[in-house]
PDB file of N, CA and C in Angstrom:
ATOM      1  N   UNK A   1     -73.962 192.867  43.613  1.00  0.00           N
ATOM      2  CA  UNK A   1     -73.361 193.865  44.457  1.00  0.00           C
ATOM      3  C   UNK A   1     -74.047 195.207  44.192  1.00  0.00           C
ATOM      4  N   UNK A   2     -74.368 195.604  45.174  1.00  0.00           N
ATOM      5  CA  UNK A   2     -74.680 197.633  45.315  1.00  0.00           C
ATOM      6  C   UNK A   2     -73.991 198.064  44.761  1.00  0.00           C
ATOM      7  N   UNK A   3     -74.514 199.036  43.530  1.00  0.00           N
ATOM      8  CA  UNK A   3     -73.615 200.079  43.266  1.00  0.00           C
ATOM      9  C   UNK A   3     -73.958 201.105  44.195  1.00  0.00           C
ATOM     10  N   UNK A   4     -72.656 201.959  44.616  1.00  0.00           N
ATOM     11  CA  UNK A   4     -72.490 203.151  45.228  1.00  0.00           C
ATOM     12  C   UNK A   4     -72.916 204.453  44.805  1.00  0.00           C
ATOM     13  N   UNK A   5     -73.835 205.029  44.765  1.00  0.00           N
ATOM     14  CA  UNK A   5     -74.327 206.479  44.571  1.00  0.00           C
ATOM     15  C   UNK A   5     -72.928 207.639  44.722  1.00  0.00           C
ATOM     16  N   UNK A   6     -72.998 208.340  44.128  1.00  0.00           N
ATOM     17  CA  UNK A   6     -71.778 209.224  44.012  1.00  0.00           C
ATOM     18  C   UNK A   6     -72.444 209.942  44.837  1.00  0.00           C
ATOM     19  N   UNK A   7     -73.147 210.794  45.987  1.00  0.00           N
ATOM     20  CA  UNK A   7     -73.531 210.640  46.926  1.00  0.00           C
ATOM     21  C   UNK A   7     -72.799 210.178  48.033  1.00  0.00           C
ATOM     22  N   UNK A   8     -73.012 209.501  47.840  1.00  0.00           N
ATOM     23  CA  UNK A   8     -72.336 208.280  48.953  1.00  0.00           C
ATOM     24  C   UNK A   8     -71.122 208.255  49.169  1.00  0.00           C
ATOM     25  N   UNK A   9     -70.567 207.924  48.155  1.00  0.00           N
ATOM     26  CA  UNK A   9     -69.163 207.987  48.016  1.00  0.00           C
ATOM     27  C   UNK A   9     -68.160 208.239  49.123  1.00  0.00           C
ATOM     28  N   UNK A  10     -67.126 207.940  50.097  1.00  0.00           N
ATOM     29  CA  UNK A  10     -66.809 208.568  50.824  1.00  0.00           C
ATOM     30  C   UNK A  10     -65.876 209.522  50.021  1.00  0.00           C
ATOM     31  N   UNK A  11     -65.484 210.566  50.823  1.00  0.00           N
ATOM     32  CA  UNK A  11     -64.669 211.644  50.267  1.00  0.00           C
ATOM     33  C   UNK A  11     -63.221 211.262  50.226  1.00  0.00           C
ATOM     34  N   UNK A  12     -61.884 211.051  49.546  1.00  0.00           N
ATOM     35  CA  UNK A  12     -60.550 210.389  50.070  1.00  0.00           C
ATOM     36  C   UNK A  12     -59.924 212.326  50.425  1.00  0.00           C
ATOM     37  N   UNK A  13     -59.369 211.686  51.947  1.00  0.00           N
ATOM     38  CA  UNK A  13     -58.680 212.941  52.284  1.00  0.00           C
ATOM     39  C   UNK A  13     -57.237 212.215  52.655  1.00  0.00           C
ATOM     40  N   UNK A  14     -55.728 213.213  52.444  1.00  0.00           N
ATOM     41  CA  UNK A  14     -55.205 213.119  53.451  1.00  0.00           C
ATOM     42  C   UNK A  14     -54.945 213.745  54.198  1.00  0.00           C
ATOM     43  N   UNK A  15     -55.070 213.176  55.428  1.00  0.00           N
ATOM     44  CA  UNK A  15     -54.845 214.003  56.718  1.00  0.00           C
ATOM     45  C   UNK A  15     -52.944 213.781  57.467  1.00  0.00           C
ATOM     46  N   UNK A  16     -52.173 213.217  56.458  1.00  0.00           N
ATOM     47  CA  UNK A  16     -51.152 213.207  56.972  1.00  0.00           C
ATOM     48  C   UNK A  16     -50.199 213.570  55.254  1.00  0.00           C
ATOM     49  N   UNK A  17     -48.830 214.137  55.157  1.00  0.00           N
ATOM     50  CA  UNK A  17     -48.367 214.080  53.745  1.00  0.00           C
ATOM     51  C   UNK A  17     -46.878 213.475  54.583  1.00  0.00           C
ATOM     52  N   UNK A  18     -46.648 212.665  53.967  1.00  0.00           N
ATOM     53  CA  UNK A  18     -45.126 212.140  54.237  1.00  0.00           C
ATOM     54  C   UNK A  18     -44.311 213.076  54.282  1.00  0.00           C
ATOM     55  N   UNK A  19     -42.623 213.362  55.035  1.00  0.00           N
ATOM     56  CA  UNK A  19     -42.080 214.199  54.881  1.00  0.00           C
ATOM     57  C   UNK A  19     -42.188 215.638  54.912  1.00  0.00           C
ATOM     58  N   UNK A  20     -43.752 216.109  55.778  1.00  0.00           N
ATOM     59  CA  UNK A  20     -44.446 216.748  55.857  1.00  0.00           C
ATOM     60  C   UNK A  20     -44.197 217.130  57.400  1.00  0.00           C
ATOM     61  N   UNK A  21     -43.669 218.075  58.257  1.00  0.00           N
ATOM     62  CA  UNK A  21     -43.959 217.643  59.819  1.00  0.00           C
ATOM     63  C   UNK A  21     -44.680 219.219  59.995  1.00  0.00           C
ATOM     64  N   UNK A  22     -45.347 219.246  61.417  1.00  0.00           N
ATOM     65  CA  UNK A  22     -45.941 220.542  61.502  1.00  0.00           C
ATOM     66  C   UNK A  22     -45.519 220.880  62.696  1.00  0.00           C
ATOM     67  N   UNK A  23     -44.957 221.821  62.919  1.00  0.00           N
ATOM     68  CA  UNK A  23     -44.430 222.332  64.421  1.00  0.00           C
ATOM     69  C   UNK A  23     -45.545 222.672  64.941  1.00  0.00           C
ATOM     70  N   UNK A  24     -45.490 223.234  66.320  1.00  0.00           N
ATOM     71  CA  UNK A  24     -46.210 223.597  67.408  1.00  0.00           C
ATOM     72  C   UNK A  24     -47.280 224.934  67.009  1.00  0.00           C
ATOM     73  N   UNK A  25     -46.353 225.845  66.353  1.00  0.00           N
ATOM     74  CA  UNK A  25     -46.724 226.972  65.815  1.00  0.00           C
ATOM     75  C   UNK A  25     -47.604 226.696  64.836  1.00  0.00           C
ATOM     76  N   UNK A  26     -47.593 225.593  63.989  1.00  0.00           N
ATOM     77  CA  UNK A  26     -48.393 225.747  62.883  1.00  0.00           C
ATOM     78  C   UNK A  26     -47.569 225.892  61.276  1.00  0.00           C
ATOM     79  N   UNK A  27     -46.527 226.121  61.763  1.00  0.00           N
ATOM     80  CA  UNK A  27     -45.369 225.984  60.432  1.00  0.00           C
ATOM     81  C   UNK A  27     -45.288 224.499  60.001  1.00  0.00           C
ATOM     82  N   UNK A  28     -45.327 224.205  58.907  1.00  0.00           N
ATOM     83  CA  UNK A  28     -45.027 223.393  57.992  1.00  0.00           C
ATOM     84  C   UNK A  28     -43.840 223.004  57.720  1.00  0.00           C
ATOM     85  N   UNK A  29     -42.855 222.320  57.371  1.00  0.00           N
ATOM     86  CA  UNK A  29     -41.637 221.993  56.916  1.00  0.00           C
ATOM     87  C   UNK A  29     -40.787 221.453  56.535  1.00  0.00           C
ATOM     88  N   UNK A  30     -40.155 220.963  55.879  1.00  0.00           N
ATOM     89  CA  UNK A  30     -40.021 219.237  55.162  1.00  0.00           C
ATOM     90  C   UNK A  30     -38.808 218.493  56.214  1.00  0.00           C
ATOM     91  N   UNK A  31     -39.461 217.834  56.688  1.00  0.00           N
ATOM     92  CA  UNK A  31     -38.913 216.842  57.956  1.00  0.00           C
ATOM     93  C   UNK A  31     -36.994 216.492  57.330  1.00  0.00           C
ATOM     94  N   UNK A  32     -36.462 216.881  58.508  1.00  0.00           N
ATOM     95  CA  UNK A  32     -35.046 216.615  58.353  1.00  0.00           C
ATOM     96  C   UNK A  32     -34.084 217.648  57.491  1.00  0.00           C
ATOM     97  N   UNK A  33     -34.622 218.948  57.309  1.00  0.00           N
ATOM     98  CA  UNK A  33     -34.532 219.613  56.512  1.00  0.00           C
ATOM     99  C   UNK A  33     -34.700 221.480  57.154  1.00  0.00           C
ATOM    100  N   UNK A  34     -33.838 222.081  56.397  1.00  0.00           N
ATOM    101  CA  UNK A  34     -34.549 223.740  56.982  1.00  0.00           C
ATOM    102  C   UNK A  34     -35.286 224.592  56.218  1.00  0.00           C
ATOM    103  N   UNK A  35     -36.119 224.055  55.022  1.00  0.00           N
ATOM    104  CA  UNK A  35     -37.039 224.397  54.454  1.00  0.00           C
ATOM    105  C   UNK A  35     -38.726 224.181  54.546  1.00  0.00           C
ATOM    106  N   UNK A  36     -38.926 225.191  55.087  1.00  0.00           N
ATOM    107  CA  UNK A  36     -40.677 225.300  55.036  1.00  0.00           C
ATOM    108  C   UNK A  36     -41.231 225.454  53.814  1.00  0.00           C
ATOM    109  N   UNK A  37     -42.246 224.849  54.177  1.00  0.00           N
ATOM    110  CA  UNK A  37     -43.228 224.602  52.943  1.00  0.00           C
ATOM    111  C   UNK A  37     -43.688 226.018  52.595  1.00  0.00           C
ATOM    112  N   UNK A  38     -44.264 226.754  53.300  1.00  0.00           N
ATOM    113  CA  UNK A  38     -44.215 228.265  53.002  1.00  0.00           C
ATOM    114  C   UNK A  38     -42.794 228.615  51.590  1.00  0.00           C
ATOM    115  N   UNK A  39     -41.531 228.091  51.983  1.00  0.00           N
ATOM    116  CA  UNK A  39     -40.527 228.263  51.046  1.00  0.00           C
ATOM    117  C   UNK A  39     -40.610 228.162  49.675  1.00  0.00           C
ATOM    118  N   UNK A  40     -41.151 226.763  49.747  1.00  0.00           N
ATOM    119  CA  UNK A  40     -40.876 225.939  48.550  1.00  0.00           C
ATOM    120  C   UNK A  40     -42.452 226.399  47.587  1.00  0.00           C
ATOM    121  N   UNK A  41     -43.488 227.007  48.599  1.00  0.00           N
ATOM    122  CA  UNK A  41     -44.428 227.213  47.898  1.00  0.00           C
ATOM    123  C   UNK A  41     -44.390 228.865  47.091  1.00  0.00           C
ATOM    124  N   UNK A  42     -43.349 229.608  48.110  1.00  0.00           N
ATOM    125  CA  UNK A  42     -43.382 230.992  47.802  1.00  0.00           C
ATOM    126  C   UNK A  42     -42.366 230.910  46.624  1.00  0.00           C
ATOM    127  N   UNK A  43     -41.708 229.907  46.243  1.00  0.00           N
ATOM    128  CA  UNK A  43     -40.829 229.676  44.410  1.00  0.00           C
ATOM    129  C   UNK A  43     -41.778 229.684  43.787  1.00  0.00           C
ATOM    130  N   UNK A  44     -42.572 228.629  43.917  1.00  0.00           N
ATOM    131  CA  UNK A  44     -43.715 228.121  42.783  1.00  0.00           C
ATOM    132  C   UNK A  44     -44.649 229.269  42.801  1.00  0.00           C
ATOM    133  N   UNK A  45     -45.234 229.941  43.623  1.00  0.00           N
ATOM    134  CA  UNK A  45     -46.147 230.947  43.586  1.00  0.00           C
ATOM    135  C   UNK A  45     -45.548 232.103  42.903  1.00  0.00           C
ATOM    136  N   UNK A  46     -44.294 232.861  43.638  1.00  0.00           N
ATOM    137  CA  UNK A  46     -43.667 233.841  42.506  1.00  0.00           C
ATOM    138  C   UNK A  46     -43.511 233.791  41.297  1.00  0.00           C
ATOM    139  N   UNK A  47     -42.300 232.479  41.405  1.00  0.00           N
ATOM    140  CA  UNK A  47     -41.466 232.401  40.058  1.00  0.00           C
ATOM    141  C   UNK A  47     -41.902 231.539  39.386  1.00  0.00           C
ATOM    142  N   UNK A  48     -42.786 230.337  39.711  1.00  0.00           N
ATOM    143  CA  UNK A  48     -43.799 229.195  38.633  1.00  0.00           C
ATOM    144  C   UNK A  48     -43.206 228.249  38.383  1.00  0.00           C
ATOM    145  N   UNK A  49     -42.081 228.195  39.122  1.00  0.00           N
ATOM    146  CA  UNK A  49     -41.307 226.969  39.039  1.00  0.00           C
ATOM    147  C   UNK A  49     -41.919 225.654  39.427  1.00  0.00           C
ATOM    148  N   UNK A  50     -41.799 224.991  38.311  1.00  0.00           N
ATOM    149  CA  UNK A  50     -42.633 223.405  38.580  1.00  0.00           C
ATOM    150  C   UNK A  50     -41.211 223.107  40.073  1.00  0.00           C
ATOM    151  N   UNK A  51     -41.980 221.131  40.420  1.00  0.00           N
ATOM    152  CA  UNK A  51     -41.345 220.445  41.301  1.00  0.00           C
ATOM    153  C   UNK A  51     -40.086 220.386  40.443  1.00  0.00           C
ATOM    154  N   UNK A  52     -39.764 219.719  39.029  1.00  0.00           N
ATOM    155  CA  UNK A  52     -38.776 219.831  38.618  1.00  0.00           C
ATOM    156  C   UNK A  52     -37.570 220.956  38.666  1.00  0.00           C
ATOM    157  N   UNK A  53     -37.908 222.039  38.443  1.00  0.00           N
ATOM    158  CA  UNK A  53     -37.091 223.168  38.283  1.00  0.00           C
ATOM    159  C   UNK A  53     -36.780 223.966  40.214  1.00  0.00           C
ATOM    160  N   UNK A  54     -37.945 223.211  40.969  1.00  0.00           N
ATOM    161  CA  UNK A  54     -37.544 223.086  42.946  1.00  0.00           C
ATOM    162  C   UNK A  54     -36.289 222.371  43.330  1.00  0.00           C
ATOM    163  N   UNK A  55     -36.477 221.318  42.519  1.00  0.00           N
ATOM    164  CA  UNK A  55     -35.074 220.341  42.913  1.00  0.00           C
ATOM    165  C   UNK A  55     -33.760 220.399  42.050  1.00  0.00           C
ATOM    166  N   UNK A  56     -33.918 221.124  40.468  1.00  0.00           N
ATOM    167  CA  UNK A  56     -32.629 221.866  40.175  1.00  0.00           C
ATOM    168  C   UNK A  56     -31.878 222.942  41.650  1.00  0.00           C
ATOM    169  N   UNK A  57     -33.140 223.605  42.020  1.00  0.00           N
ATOM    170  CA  UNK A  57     -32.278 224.756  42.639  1.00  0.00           C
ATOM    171  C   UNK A  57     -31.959 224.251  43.908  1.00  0.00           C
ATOM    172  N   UNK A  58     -32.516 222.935  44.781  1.00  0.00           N
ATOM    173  CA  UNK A  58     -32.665 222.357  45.669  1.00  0.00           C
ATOM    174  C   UNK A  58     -31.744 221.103  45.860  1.00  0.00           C
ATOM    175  N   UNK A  59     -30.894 220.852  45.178  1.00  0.00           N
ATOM    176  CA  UNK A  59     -30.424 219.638  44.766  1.00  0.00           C
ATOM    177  C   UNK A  59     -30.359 218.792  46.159  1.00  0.00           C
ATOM    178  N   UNK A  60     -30.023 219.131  47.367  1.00  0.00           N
ATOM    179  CA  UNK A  60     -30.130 218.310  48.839  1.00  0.00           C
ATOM    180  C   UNK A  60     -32.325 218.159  48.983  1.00  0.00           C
ATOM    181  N   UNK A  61     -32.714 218.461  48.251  1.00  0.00           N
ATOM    182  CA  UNK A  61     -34.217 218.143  48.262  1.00  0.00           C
ATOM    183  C   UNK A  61     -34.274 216.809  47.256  1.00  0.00           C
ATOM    184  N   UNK A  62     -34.664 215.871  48.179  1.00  0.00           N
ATOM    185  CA  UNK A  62     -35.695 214.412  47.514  1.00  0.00           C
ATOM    186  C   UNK A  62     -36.569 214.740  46.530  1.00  0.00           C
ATOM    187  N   UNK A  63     -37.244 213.930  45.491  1.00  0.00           N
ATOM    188  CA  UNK A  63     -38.545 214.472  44.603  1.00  0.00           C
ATOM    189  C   UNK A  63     -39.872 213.876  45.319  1.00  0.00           C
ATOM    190  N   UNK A  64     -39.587 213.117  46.466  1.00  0.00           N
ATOM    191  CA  UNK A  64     -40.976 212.819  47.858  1.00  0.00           C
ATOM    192  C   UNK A  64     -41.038 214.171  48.182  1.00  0.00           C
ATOM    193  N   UNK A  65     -39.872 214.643  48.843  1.00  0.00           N
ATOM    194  CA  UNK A  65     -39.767 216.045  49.565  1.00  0.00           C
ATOM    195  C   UNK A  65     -40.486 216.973  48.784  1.00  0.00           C
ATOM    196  N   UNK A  66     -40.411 217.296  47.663  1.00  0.00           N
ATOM    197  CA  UNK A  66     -40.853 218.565  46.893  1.00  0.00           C
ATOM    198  C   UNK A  66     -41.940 218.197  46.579  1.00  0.00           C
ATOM    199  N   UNK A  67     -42.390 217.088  46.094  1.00  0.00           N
ATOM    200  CA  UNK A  67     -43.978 216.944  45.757  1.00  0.00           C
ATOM    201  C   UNK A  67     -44.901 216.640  47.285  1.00  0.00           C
ATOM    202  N   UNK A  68     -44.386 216.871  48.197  1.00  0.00           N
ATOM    203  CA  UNK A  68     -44.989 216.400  49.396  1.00  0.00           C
ATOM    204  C   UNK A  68     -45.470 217.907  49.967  1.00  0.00           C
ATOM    205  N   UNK A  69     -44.260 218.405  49.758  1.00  0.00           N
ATOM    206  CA  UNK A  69     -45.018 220.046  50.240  1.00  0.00           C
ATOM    207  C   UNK A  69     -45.418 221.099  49.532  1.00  0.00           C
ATOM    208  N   UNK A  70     -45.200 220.263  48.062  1.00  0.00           N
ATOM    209  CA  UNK A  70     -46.542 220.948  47.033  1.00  0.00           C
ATOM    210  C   UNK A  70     -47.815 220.647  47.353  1.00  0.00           C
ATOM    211  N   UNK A  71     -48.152 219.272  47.449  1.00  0.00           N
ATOM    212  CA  UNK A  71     -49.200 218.723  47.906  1.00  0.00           C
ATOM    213  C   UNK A  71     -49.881 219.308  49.332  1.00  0.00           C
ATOM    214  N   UNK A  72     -49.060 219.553  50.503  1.00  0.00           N
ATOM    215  CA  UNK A  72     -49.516 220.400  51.713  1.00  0.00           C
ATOM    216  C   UNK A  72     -50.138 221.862  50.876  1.00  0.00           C
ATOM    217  N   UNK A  73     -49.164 222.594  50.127  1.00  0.00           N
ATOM    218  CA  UNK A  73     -48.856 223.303  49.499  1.00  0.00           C
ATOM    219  C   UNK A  73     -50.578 223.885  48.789  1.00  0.00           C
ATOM    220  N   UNK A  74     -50.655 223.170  48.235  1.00  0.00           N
ATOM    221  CA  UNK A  74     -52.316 223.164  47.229  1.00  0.00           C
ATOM    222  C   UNK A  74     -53.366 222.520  48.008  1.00  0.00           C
ATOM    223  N   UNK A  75     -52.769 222.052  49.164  1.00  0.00           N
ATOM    224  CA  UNK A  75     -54.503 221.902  49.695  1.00  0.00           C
ATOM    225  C   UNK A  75     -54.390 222.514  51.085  1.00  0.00           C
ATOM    226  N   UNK A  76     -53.798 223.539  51.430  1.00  0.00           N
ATOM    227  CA  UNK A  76     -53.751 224.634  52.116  1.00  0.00           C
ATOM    228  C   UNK A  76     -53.383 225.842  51.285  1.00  0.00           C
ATOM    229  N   UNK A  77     -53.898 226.231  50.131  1.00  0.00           N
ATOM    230  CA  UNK A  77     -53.220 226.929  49.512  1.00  0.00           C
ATOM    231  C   UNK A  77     -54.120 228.761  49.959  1.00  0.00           C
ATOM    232  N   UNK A  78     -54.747 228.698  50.199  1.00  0.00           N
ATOM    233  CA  UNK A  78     -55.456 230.156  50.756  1.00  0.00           C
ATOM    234  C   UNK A  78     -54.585 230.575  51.796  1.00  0.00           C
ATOM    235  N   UNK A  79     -54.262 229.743  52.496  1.00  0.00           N
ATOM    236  CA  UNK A  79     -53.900 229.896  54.104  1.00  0.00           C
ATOM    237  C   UNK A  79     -51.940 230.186  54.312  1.00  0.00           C
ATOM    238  N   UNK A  80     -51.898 229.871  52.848  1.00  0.00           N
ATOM    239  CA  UNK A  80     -50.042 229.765  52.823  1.00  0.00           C
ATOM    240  C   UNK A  80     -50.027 231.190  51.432  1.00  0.00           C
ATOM    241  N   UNK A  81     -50.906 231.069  50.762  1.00  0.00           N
ATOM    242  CA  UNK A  81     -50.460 232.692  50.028  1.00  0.00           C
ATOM    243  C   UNK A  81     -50.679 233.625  51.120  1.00  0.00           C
ATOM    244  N   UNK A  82     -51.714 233.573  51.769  1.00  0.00           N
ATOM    245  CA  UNK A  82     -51.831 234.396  52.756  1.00  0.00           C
ATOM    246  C   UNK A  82     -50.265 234.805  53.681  1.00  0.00           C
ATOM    247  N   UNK A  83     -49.931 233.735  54.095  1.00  0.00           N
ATOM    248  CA  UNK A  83     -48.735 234.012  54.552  1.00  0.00           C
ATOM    249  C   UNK A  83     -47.877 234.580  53.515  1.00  0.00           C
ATOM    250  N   UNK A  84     -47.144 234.255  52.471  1.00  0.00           N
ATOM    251  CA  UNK A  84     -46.664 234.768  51.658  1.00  0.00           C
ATOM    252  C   UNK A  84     -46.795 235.955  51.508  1.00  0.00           C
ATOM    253  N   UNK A  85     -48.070 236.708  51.058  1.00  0.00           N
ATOM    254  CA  UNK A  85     -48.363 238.065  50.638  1.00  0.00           C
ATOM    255  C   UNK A  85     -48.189 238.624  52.574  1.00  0.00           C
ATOM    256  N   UNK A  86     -48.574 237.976  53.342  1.00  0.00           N
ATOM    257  CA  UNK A  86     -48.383 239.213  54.713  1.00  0.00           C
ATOM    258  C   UNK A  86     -46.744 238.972  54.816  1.00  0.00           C
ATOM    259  N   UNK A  87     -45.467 238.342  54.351  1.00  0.00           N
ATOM    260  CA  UNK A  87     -44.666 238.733  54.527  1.00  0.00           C
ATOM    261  C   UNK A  87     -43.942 239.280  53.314  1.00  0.00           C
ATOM    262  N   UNK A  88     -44.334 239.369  52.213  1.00  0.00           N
ATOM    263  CA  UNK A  88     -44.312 240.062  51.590  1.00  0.00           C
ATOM    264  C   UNK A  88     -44.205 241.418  51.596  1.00  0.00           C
ATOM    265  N   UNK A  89     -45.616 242.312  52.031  1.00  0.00           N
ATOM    266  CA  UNK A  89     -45.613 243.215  52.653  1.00  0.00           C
ATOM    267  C   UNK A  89     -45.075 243.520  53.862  1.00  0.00           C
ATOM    268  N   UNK A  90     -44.458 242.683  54.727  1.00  0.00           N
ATOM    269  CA  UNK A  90     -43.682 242.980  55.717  1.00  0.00           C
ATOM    270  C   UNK A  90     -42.091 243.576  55.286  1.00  0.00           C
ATOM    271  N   UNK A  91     -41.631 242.920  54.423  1.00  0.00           N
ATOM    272  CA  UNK A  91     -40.675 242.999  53.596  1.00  0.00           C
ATOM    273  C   UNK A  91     -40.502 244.287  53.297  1.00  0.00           C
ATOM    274  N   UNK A  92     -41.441 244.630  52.382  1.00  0.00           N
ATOM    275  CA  UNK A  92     -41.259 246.025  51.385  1.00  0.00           C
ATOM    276  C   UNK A  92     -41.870 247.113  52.813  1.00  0.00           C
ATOM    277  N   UNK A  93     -42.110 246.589  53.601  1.00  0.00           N
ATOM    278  CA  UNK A  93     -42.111 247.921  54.498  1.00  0.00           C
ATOM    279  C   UNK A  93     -41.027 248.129  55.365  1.00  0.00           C
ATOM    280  N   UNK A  94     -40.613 246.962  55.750  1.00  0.00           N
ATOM    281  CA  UNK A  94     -38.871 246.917  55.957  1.00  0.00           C
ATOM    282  C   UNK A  94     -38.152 248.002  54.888  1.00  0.00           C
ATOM    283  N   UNK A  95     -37.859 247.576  53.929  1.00  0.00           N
ATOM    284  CA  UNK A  95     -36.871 247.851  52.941  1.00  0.00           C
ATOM    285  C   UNK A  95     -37.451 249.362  52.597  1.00  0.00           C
ATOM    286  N   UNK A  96     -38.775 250.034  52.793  1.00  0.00           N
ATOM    287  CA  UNK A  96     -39.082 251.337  52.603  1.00  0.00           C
ATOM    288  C   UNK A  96     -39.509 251.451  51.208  1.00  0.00           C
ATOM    289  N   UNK A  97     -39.821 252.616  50.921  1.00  0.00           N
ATOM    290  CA  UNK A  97     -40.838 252.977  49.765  1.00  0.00           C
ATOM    291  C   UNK A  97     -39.708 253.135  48.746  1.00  0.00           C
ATOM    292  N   UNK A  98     -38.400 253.522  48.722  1.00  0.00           N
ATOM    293  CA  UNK A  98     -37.369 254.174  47.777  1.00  0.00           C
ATOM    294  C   UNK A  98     -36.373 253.429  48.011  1.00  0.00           C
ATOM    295  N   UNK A  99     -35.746 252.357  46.395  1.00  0.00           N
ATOM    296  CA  UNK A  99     -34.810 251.419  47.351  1.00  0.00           C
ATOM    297  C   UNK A  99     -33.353 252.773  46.736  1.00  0.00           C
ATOM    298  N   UNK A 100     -32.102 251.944  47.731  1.00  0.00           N
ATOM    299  CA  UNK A 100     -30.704 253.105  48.061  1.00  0.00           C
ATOM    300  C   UNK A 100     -30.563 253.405  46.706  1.00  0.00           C
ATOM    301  N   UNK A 101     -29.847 254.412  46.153  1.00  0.00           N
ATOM    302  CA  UNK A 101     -29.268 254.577  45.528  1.00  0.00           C
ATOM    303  C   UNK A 101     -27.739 253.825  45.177  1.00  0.00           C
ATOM    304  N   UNK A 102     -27.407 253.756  44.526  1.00  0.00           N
ATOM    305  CA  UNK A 102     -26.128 253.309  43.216  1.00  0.00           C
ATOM    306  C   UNK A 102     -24.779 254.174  45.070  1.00  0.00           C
ATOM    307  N   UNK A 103     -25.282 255.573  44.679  1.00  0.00           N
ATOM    308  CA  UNK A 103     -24.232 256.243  45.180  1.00  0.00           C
ATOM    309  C   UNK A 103     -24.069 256.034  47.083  1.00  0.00           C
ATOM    310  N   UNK A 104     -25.339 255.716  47.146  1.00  0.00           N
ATOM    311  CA  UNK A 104     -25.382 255.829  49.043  1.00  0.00           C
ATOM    312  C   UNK A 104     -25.124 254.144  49.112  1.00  0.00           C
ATOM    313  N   UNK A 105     -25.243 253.506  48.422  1.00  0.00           N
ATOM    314  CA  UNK A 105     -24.671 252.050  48.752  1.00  0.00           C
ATOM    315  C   UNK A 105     -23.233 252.236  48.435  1.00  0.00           C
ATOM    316  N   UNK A 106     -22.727 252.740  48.136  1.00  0.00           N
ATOM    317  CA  UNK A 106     -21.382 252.984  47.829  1.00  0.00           C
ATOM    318  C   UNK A 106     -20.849 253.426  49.128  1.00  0.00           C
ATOM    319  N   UNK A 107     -21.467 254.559  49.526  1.00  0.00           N
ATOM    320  CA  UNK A 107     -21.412 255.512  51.176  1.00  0.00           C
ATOM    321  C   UNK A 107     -21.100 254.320  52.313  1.00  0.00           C
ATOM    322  N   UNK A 108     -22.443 253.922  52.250  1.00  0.00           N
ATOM    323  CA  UNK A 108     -22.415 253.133  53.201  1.00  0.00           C
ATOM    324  C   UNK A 108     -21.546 251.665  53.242  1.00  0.00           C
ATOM    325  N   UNK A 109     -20.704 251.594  51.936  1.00  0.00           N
ATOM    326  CA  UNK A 109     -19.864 250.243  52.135  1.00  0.00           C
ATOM    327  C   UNK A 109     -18.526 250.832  52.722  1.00  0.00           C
ATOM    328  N   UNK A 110     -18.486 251.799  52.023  1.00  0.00           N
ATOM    329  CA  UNK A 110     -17.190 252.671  52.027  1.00  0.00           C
ATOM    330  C   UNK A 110     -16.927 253.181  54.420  1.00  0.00           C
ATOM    331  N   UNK A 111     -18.126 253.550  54.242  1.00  0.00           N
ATOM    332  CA  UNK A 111     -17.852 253.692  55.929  1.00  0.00           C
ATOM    333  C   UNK A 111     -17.515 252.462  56.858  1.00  0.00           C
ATOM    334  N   UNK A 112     -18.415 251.201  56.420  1.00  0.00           N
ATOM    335  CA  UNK A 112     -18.212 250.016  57.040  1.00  0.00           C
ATOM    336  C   UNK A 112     -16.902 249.635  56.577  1.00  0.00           C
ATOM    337  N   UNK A 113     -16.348 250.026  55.676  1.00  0.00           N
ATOM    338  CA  UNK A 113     -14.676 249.294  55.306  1.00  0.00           C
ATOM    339  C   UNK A 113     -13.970 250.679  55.854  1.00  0.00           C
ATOM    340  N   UNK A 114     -14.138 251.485  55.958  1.00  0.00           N
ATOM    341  CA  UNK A 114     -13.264 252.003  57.492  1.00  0.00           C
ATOM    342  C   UNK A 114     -13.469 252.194  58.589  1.00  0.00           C
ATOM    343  N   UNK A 115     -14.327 250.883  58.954  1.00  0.00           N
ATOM    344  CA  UNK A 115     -14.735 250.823  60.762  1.00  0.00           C
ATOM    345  C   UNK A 115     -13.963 249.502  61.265  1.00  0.00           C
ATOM    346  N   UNK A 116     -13.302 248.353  59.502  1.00  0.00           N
ATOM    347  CA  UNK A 116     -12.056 247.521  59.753  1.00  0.00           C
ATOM    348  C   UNK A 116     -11.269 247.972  60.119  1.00  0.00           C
ATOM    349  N   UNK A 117     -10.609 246.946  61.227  1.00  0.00           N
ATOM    350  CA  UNK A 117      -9.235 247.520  61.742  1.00  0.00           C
ATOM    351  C   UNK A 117      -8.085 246.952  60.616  1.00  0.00           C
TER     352      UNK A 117
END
């Protein structure tokens, strides 16, 4: 028999991840479920939470589910921090340069509890 030249080799890709579905838009998201992979990747990217410590906080998440859109997760991974960091910064420009004060969150609860009837 031929040995195969590493060369040669074909490359193994997958082009599909179980439990994996992709909407129209291009969003990612774990099939049957209201978590995007964007989600589950923006834990692990912030906070470094392995798959294990995804499905403590996830407990209605499968361990197919969480390693499935880790796996989307790391081999789209340029293209999903990207997302992450642009809403990121969407975020903190929402929320403004100076977060409320102690005393004006106080203000402002205090007015909304006398706009109850």
């Amino acid at each position: 028999m031929r040995r195969v030249e590493r060369q040669e080799r074909p490359m193994a890709t997958a082009d599909t991840y179980p439990h994996v579905i992709i909407h129209a838009d291009g969003e990612a998201s774990i099939e049957g479920t209201r978590y995007t992979v964007k989600h589950i990747a923006a834990e692990q990217y912030f906070y470094g939470w392995s798959a294990e410590e995804i499905l403590r906080q996830h407990p209605d998440l499968r361990p197919a589910e969480v390693y499935a859109a880790l796996a989307y997760f790391h081999d789209h991974h340029d293209t999903i921090v990207a997302a992450i960091e642009a809403g990121k910064t969407q975020a903190e420009r929402a929320r403004g340069s100076e977060p409320f004060s102690r005393d004006e969150l106080l203000r402002r609860r205090a007015v909304t509890t006398d706009r109850r009837p």
